[in-house]
N, C-alpha and C. Protein backbone atom coordinates (compact mmCIF):
# COMPACT_ATOMS: atom_id res chain seq x y z
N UNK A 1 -43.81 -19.79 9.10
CA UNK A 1 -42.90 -20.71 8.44
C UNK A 1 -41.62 -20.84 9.26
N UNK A 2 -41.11 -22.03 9.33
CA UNK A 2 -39.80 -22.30 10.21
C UNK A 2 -39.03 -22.07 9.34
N UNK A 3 -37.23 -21.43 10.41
CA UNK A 3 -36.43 -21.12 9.88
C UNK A 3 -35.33 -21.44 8.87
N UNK A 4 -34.76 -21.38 8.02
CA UNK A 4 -33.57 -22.49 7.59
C UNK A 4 -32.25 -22.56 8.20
N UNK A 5 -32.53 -21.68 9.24
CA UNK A 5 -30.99 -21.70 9.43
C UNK A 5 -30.13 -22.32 9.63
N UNK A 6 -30.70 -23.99 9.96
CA UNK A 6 -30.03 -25.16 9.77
C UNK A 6 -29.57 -25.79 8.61
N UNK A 7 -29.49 -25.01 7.68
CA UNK A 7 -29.38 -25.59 6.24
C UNK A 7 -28.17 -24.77 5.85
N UNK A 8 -27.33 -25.24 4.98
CA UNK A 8 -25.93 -24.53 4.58
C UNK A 8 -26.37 -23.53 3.53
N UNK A 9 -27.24 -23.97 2.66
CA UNK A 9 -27.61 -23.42 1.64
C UNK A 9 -28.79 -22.35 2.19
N UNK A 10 -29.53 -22.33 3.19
CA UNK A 10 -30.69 -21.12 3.80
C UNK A 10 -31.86 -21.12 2.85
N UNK A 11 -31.97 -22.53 2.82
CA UNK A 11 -33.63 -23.04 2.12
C UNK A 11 -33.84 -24.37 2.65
N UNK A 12 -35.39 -24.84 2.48
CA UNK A 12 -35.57 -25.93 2.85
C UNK A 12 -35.74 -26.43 1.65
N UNK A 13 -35.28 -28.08 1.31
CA UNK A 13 -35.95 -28.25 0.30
C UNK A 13 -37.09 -28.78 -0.25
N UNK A 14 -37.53 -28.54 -0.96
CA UNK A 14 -38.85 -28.67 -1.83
C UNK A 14 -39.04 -29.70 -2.40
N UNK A 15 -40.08 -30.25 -2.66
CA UNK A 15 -40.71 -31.78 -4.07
C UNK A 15 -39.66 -31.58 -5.06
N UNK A 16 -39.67 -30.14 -5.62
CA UNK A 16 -39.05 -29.80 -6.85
C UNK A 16 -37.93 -30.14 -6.74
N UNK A 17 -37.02 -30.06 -5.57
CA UNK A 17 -35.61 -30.46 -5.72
C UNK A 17 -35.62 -31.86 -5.87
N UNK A 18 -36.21 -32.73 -5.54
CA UNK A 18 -35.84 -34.17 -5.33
C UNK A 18 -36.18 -34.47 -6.65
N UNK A 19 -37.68 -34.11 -7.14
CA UNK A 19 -37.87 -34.22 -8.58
C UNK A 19 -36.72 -33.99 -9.53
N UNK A 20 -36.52 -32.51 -9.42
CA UNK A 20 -35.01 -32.56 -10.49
C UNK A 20 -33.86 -33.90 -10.41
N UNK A 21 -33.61 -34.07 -8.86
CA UNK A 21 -33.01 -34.82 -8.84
C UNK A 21 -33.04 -36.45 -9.64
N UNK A 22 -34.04 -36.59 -9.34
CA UNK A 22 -34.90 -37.83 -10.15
C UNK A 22 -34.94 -37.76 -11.25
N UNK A 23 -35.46 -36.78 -12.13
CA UNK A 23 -35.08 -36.31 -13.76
C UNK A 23 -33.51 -36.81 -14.52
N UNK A 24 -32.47 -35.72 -13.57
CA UNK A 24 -31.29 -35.67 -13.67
C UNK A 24 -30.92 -37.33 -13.97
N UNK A 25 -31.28 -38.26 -12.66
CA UNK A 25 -30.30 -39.72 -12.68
C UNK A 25 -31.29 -40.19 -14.09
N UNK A 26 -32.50 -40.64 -14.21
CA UNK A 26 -33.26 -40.90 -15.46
C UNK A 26 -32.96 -40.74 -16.73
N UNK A 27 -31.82 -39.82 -16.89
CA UNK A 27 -31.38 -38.92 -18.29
C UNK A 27 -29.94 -39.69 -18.21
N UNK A 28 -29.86 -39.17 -19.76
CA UNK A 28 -28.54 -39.74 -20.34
C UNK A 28 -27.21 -39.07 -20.06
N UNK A 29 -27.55 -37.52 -19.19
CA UNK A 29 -26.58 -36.79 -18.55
C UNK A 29 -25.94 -37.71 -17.12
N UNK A 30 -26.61 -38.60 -16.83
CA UNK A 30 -26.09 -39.41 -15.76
C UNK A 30 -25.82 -40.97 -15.81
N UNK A 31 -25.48 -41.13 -17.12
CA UNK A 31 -25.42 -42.31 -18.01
C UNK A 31 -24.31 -43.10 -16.98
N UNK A 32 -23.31 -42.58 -16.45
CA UNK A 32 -21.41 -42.84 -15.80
C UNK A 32 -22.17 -42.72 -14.35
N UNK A 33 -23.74 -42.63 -13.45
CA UNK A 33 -23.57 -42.09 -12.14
C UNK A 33 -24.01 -43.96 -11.84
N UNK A 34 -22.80 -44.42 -10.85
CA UNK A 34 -23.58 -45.67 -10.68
C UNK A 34 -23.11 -45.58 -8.50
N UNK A 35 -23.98 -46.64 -8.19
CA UNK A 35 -23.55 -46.84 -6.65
C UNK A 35 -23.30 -45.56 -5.78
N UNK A 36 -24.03 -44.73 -6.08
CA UNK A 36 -23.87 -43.44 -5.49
C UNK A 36 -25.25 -43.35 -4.34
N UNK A 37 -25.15 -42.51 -3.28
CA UNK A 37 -25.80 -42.04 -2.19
C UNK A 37 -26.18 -40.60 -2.47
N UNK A 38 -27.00 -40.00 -3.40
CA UNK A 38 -27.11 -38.56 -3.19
C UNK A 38 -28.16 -37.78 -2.66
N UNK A 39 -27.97 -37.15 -1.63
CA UNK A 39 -28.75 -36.49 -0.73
C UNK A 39 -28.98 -35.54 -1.10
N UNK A 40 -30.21 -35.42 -0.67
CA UNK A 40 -31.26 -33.95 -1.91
C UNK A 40 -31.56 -33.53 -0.88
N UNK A 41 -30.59 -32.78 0.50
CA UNK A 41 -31.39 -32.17 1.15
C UNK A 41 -30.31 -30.73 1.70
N UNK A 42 -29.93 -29.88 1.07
CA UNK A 42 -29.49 -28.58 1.66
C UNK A 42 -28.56 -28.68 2.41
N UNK A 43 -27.85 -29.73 2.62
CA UNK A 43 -26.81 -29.67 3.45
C UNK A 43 -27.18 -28.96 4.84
N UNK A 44 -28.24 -29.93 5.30
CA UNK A 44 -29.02 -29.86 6.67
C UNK A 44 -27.67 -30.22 7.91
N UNK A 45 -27.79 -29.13 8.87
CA UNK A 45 -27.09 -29.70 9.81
C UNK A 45 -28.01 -29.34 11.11
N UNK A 46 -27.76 -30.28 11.59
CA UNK A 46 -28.77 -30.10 13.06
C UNK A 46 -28.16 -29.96 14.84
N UNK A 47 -27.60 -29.32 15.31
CA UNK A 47 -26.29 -29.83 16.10
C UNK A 47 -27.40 -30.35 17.54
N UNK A 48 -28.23 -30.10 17.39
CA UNK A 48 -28.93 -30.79 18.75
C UNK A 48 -30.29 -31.58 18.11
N UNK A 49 -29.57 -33.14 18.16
CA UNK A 49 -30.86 -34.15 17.54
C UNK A 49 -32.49 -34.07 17.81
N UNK A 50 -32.49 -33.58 19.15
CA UNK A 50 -33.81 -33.61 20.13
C UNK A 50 -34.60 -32.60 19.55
N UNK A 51 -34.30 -31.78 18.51
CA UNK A 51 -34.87 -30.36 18.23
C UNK A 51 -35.57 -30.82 16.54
């Protein structure tokens, strides 16, 4: 298994995260979320693109 160490959080993420994510905007808890960009991914940083 490859490493996370590119990730802020030190996981990769999973179906499950994006799913929650998807749940979350669908629900009435996100009734106020409009024109938003939200990235479901660990706060990936990569400092060399080619890799």
């Amino acid at each position: 298994m490859a490493e996370a160490s590119g990730t802020s959080m030190g996981r990769f993420v999973e179906g499950q995260d994006i799913a929650d994510m998807a749940v979350f905007l669908a629900s009435d808890a996100a009734r106020l979320v409009s024109g938003q960009v939200i990235a479901v991914d660990g706060h990936t940083v990569n400092p060399d693109p080619k890799v």
